[in-house]
C-alpha atoms as a PDB file:
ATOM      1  CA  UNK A   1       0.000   0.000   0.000  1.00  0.00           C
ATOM      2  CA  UNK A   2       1.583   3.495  -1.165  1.00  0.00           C
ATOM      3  CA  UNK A   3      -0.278   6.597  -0.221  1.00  0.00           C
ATOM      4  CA  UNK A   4      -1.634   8.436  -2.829  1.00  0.00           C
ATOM      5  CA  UNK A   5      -1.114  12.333  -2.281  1.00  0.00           C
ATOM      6  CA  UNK A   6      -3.921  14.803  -3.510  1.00  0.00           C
ATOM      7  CA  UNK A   7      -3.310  19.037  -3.074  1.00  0.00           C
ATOM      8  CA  UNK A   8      -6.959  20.502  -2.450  1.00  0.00           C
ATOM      9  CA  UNK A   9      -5.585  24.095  -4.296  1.00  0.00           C
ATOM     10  CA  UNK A  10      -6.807  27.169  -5.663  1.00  0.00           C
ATOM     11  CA  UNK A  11      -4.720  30.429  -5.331  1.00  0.00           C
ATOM     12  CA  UNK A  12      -8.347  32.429  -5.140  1.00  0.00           C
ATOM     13  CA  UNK A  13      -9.711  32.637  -1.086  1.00  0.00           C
ATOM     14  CA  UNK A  14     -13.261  31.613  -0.221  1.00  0.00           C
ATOM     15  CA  UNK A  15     -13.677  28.691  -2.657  1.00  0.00           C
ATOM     16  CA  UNK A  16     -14.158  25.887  -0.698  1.00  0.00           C
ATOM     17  CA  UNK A  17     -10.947  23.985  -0.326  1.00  0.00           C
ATOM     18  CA  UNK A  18     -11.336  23.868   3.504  1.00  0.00           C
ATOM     19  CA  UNK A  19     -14.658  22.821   3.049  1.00  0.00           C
ATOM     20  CA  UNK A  20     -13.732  20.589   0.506  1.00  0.00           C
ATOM     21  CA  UNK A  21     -10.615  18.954   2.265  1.00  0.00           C
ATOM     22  CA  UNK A  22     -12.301  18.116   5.355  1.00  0.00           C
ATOM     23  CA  UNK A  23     -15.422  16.538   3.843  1.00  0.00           C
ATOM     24  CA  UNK A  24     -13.809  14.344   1.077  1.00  0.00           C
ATOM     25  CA  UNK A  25     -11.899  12.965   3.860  1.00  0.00           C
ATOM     26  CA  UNK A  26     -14.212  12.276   6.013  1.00  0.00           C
ATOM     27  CA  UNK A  27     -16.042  10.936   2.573  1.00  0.00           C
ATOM     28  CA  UNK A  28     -12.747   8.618   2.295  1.00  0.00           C
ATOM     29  CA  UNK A  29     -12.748   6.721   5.619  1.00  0.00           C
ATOM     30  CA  UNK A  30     -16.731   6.326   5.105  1.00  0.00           C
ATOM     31  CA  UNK A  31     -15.192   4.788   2.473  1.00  0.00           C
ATOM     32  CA  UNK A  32     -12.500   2.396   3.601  1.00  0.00           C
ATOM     33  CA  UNK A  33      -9.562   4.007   2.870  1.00  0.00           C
ATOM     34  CA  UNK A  34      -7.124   5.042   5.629  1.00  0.00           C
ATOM     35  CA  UNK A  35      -6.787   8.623   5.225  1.00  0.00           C
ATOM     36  CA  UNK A  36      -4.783  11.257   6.626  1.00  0.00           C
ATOM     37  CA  UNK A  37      -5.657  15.406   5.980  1.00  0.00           C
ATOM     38  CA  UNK A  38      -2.787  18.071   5.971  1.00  0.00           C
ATOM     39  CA  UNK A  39      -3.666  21.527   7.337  1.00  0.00           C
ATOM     40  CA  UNK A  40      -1.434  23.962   5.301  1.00  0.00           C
ATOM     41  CA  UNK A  41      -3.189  26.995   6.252  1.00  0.00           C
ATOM     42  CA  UNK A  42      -2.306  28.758   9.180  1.00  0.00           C
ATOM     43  CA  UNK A  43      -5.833  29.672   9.859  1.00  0.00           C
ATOM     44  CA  UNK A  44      -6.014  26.305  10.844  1.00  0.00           C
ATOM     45  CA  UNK A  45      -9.611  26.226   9.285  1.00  0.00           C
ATOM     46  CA  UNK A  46      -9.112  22.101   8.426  1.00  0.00           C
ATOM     47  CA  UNK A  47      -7.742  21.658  11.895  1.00  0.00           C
ATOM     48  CA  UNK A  48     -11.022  23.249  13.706  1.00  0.00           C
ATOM     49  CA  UNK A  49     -13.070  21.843  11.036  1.00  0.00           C
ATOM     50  CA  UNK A  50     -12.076  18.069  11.946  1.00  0.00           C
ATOM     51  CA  UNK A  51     -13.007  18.739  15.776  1.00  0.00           C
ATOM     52  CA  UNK A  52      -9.404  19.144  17.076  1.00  0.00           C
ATOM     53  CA  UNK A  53      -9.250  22.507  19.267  1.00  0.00           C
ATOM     54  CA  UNK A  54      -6.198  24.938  17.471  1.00  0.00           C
ATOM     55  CA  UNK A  55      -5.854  26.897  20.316  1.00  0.00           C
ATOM     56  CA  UNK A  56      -5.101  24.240  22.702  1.00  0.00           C
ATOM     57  CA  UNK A  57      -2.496  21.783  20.534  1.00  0.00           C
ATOM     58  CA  UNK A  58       0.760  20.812  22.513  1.00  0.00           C
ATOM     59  CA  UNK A  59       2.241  20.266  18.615  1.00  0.00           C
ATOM     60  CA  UNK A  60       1.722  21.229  14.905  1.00  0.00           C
ATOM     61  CA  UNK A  61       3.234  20.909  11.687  1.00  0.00           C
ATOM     62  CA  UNK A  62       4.742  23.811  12.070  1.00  0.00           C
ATOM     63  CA  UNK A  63       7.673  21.758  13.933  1.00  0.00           C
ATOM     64  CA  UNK A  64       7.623  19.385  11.544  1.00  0.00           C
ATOM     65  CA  UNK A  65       8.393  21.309   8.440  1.00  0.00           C
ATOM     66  CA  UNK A  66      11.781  23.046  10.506  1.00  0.00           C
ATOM     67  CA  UNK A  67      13.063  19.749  11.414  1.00  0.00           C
ATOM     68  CA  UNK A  68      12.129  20.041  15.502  1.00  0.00           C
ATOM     69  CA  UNK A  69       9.142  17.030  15.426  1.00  0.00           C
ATOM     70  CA  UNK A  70       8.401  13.883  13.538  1.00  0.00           C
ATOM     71  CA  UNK A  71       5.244  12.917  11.969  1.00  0.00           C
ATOM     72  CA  UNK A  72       4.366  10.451  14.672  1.00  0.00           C
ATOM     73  CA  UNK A  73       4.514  12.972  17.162  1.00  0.00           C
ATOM     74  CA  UNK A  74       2.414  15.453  15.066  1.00  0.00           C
ATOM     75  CA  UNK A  75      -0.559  13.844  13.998  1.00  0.00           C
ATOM     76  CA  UNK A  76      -3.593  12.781  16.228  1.00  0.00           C
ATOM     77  CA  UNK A  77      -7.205  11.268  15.170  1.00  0.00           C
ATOM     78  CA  UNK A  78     -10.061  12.861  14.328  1.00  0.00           C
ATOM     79  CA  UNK A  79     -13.715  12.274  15.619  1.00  0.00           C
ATOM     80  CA  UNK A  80     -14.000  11.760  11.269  1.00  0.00           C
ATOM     81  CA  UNK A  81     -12.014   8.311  11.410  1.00  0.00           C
ATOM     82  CA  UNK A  82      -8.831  10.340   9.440  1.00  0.00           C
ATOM     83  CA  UNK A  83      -5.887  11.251  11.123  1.00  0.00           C
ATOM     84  CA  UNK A  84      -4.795  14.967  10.927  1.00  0.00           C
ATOM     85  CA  UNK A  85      -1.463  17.212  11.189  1.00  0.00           C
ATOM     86  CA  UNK A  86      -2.838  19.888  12.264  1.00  0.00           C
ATOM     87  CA  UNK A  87      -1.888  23.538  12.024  1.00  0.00           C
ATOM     88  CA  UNK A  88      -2.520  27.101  13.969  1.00  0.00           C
ATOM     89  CA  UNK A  89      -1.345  30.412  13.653  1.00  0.00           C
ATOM     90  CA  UNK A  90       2.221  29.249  14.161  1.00  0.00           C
ATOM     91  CA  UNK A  91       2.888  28.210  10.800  1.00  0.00           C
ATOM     92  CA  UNK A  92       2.968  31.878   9.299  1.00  0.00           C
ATOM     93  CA  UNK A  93       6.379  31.783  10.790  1.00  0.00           C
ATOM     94  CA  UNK A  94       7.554  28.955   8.723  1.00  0.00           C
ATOM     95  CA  UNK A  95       6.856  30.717   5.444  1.00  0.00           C
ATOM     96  CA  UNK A  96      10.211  32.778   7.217  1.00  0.00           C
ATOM     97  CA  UNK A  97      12.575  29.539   8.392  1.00  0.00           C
ATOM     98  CA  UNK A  98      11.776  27.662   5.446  1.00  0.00           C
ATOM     99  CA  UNK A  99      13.680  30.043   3.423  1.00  0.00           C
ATOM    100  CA  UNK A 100      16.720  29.618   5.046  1.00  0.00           C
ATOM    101  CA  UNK A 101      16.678  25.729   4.956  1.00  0.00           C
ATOM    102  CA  UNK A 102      17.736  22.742   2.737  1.00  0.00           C
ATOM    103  CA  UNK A 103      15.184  21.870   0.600  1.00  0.00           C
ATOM    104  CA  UNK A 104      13.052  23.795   1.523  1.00  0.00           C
ATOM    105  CA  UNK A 105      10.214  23.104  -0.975  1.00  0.00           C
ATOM    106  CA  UNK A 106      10.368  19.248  -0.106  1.00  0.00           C
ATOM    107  CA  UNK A 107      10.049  19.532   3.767  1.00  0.00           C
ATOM    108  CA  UNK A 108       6.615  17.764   3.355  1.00  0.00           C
ATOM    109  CA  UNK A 109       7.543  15.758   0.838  1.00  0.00           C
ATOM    110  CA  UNK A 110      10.649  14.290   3.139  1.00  0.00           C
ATOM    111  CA  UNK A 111       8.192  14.088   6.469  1.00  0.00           C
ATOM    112  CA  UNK A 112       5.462  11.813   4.505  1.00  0.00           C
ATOM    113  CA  UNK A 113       7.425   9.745   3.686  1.00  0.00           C
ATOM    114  CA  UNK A 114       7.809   7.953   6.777  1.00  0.00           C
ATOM    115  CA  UNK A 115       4.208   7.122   6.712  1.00  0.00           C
ATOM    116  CA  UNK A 116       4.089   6.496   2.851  1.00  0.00           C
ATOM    117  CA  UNK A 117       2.864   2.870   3.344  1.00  0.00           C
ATOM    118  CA  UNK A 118       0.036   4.103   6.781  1.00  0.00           C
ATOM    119  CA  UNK A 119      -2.390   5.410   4.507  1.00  0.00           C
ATOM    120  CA  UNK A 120      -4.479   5.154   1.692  1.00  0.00           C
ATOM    121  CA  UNK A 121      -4.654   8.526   0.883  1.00  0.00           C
ATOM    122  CA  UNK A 122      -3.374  11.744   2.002  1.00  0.00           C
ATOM    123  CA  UNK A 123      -5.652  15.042   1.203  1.00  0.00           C
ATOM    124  CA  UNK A 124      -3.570  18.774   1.490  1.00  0.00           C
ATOM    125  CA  UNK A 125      -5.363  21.591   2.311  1.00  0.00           C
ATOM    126  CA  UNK A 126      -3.326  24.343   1.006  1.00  0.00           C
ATOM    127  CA  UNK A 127      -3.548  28.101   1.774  1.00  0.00           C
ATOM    128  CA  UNK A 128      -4.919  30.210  -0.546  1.00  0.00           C
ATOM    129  CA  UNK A 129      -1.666  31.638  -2.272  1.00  0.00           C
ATOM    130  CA  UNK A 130       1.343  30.124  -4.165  1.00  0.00           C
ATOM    131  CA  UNK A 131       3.561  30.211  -1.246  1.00  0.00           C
ATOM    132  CA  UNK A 132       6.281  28.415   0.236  1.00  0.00           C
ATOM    133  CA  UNK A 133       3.710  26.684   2.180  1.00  0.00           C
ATOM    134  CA  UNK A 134       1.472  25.714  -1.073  1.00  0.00           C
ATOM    135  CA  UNK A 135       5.052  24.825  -3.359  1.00  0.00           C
ATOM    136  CA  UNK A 136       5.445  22.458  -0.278  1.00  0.00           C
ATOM    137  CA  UNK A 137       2.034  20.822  -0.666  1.00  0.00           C
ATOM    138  CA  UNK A 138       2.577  20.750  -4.716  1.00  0.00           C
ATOM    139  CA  UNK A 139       5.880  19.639  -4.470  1.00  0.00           C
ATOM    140  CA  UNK A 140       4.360  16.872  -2.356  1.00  0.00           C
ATOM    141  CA  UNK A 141       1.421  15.913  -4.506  1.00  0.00           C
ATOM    142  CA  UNK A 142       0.929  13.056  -6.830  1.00  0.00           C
ATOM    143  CA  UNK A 143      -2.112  15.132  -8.138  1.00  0.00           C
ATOM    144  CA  UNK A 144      -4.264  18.418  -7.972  1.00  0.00           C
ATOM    145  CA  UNK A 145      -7.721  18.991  -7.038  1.00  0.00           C
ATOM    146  CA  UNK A 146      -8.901  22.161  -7.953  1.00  0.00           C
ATOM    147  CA  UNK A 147     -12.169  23.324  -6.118  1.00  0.00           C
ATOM    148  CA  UNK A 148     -14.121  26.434  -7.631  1.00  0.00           C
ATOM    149  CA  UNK A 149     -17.306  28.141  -7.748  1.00  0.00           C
ATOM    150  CA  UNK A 150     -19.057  28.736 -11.087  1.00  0.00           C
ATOM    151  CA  UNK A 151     -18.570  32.210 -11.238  1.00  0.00           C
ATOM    152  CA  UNK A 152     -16.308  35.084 -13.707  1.00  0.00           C
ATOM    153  CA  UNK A 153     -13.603  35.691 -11.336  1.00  0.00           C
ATOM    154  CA  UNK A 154     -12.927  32.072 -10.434  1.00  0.00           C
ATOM    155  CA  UNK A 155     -12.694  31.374 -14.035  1.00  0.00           C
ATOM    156  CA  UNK A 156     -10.224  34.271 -14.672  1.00  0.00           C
ATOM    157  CA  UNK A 157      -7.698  33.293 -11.693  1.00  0.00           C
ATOM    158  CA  UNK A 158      -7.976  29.147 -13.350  1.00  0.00           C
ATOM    159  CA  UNK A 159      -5.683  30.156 -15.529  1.00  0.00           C
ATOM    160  CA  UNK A 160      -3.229  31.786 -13.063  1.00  0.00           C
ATOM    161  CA  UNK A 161      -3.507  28.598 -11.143  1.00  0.00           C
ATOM    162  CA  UNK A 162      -2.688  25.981 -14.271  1.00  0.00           C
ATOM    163  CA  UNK A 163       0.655  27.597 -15.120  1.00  0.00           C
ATOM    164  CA  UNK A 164       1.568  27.467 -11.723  1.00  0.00           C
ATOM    165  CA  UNK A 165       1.085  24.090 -11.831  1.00  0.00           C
ATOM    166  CA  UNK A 166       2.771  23.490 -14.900  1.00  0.00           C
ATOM    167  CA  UNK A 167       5.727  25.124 -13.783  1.00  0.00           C
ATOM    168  CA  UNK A 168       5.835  23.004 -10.599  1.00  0.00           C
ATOM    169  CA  UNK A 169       5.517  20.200 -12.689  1.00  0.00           C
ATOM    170  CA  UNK A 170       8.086  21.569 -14.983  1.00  0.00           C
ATOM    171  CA  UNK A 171      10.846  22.447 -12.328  1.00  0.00           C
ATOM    172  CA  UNK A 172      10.328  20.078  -9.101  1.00  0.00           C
ATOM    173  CA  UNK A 173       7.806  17.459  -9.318  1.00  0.00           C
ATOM    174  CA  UNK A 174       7.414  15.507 -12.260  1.00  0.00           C
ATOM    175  CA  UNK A 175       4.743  13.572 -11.185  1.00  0.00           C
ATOM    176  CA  UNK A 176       2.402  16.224 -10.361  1.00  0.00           C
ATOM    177  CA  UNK A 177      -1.095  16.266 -12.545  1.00  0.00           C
ATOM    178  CA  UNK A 178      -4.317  17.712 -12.213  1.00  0.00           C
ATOM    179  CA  UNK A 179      -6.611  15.388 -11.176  1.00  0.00           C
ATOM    180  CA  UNK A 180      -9.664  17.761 -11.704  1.00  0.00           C
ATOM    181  CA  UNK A 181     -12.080  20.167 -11.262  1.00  0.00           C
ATOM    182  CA  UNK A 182     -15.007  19.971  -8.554  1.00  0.00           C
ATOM    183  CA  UNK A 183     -17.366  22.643  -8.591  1.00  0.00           C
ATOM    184  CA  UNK A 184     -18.484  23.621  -5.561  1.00  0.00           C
ATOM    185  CA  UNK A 185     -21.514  26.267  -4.148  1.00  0.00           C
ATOM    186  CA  UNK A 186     -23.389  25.395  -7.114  1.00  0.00           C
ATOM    187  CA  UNK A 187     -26.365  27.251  -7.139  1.00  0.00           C
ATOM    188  CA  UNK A 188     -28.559  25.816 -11.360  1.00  0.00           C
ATOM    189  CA  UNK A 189     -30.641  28.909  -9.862  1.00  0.00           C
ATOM    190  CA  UNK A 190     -28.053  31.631 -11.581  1.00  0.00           C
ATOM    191  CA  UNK A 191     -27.864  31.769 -15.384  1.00  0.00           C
ATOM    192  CA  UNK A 192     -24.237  32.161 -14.248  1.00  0.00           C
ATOM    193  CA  UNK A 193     -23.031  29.789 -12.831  1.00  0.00           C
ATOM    194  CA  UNK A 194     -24.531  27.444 -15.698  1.00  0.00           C
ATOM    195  CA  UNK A 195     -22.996  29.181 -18.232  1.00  0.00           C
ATOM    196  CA  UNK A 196     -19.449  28.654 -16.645  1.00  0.00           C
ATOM    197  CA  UNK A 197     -20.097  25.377 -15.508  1.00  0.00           C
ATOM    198  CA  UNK A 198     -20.798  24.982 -19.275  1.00  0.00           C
ATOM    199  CA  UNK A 199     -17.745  26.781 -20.394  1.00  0.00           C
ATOM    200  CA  UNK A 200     -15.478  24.235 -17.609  1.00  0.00           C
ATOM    201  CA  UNK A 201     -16.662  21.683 -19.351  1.00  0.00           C
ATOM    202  CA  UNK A 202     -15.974  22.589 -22.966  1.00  0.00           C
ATOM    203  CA  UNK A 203     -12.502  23.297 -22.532  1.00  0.00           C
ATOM    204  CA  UNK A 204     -11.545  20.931 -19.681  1.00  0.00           C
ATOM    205  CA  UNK A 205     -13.511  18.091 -20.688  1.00  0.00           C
ATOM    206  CA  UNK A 206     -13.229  15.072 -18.623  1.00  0.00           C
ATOM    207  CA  UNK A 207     -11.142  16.748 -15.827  1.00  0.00           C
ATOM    208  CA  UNK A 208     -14.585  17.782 -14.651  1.00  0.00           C
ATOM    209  CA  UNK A 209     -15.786  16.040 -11.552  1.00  0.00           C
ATOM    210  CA  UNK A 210     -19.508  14.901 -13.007  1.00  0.00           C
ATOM    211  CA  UNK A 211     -20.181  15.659  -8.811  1.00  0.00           C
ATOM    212  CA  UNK A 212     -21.327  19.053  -8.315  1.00  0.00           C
ATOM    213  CA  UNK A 213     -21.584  19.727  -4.936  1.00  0.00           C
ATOM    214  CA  UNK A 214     -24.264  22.585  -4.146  1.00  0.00           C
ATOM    215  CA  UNK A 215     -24.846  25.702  -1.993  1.00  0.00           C
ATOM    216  CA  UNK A 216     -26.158  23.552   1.022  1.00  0.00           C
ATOM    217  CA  UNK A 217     -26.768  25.583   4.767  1.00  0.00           C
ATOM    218  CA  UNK A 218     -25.328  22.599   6.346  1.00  0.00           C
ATOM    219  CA  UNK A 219     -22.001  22.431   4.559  1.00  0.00           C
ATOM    220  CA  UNK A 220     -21.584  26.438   6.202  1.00  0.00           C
ATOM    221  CA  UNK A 221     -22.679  25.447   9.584  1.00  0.00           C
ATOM    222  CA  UNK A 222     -21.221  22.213  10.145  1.00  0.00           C
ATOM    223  CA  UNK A 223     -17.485  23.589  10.501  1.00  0.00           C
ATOM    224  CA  UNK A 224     -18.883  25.687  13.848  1.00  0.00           C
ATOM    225  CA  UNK A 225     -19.556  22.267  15.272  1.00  0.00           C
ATOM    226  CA  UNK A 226     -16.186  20.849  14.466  1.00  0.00           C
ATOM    227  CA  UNK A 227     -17.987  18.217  12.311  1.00  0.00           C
ATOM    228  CA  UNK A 228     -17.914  17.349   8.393  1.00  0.00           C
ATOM    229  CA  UNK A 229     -21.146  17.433   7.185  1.00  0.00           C
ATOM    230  CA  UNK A 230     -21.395  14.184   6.985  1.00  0.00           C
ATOM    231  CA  UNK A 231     -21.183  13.843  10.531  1.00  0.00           C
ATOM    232  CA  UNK A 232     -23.337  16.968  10.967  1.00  0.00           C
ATOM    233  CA  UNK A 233     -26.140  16.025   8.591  1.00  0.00           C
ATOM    234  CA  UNK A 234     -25.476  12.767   7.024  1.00  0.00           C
ATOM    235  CA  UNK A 235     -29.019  12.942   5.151  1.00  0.00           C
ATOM    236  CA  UNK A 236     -28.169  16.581   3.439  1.00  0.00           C
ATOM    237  CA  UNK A 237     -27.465  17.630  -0.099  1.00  0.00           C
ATOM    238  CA  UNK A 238     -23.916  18.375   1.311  1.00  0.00           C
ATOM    239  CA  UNK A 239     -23.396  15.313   2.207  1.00  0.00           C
ATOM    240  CA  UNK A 240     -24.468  13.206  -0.042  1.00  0.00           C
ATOM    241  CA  UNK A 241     -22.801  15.312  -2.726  1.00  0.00           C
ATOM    242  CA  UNK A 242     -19.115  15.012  -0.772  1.00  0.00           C
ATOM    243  CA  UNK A 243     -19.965  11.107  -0.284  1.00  0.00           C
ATOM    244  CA  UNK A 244     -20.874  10.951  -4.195  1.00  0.00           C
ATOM    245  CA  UNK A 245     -17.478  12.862  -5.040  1.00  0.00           C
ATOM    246  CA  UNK A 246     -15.636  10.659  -2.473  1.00  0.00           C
ATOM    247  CA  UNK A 247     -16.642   7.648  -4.475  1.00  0.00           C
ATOM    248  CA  UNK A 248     -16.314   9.404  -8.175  1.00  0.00           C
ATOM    249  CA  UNK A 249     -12.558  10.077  -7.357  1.00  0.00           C
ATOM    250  CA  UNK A 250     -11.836   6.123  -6.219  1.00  0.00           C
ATOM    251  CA  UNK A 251     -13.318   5.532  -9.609  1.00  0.00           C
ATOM    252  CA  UNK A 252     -11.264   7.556 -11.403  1.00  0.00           C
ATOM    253  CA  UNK A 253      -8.308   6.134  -9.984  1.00  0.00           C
ATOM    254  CA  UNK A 254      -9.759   2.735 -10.988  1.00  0.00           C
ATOM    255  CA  UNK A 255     -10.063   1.198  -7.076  1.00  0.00           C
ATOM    256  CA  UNK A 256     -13.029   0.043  -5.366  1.00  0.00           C
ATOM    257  CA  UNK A 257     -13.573   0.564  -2.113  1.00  0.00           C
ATOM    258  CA  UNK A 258     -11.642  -2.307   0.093  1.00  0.00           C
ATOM    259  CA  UNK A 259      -9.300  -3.093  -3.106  1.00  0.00           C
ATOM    260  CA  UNK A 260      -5.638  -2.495  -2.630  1.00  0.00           C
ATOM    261  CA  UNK A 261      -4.825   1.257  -2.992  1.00  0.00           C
ATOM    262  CA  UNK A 262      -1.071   0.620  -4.691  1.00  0.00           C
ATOM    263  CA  UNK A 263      -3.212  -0.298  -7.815  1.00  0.00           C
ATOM    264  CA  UNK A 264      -4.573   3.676  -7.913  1.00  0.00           C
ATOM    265  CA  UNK A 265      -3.156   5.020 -11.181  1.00  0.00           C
ATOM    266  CA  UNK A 266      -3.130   9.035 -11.105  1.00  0.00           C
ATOM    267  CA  UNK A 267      -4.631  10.412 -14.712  1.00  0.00           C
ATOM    268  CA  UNK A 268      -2.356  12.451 -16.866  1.00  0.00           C
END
């Protein structure tokens, strides 16, 4: 079993990679697979979205990244059935350090792979910006998932987001793809957000998700309760959608839940 590691990325804020991170793996153990989430943000939204308390860690991966803790001593459980590394507010100081270390873009990279053969999967929920902090998760990354809403702006910064990508790709991980595009608060109310849905489609083809996961109340409150929706709500549009997405993305990498995960084959 080799883990299979999947950036949740979009350089444009308030587009649901949080959101999208914490329910798809939640969606994952539902699922079977062992799965462990990466909190890259130093908001630590993932970290208070999976029920673990920020404020009151005793370690994050903060210390991991500069060398000072290992994995094992990082990550803890979630009430989800995933493990975590979580993250707080300490982490904007590694954007600094890292700098001034070796490697400094494949500090993640090095730490997972002590656990390489623990997990299934292994989601990264990257800040919203191509920083040090994102190149890590990239760098990292057997694949991409790009979460956006159906909306102009989101379309204009896609393109911003690809070539970075590409470069990556180009320069420091060869193996890095995108995996696809999920599109997320999906409200077939606007003319809008059909028409760009529509546009997604045309030029990106297949590297659509076919899930669409909707504007759903209960995604926005169940993060307040340190639940995934599917915890929250299990019977809501939310989280049926995430569980539906969940499974799509198994498919795609041609594995059934239960089957041996070092049979996953990440699309070009």
């Amino acid at each position: 079993m080799t883990a299979q590691v999947f950036c949740v990325a979009n350089q444009k804020g308030g587009v649901g990679k949080t959101t999208t991170s914490v329910n798809l793996a939640a969606a994952l153990a539902q699922l079977g697979c062992r799965t462990l989430l990466v909190d890259l943000d130093p908001q630590g939204n993932a970290t208070m979205g999976s029920g673990v308390d920020k404020s009151s860690l005793k370690t994050s991966i903060y210390p991991l990244l500069v060398g000072l803790s290992s994995l094992a001593e990082v990550r803890c459980p979630t009430p989800g059935g995933f493990d975590l590394l979580p993250a707080n507010r300490e982490l904007a100081g590694a954007e600094v350090e890292l700098v001034a270390l070796d490697r400094r873009e494949l500090r993640l990279r090095d730490a997972l792979g002590s656990v390489a053969d623990d997990y299934h999967m292994v989601l990264v929920d990257c800040p919203p910006s191509l920083s040090l902090l994102t190149l890590n998760g990239l760098c990292a990354a057997h694949g991409v998932i790009i979460p956006m809403q159906c909306e102009y702006f989101a379309l204009e910064g896609l393109s911003d987001l690809v070539n970075s990508i590409k470069r990556v790709h180009a320069g420091l991980n060869r193996e890095l793809r995108i995996i696809g595009l999920l599109r997320v608060m999906f409200d077939p109310r606007m003319t809008l957000s059909q028409q760009v849905s529509d546009q997604l489609v045309q030029h990106f083809g297949d590297k659509v998700f076919s899930t669409v996961i909707p504007r759903n109340v209960r995604l926005a409150e169940a993060p307040s309760y340190g639940q995934s929706v599917l915890a929250y709500d299990p019977s809501s549009r939310g989280a049926q959608a995430y569980r539906a997405f969940g499974q799509e993305l198994l498919d795609r990498l041609g594995v059934s839940p239960g089957a041996p995960m070092q049979q996953a084959r990440v699309l070009g």
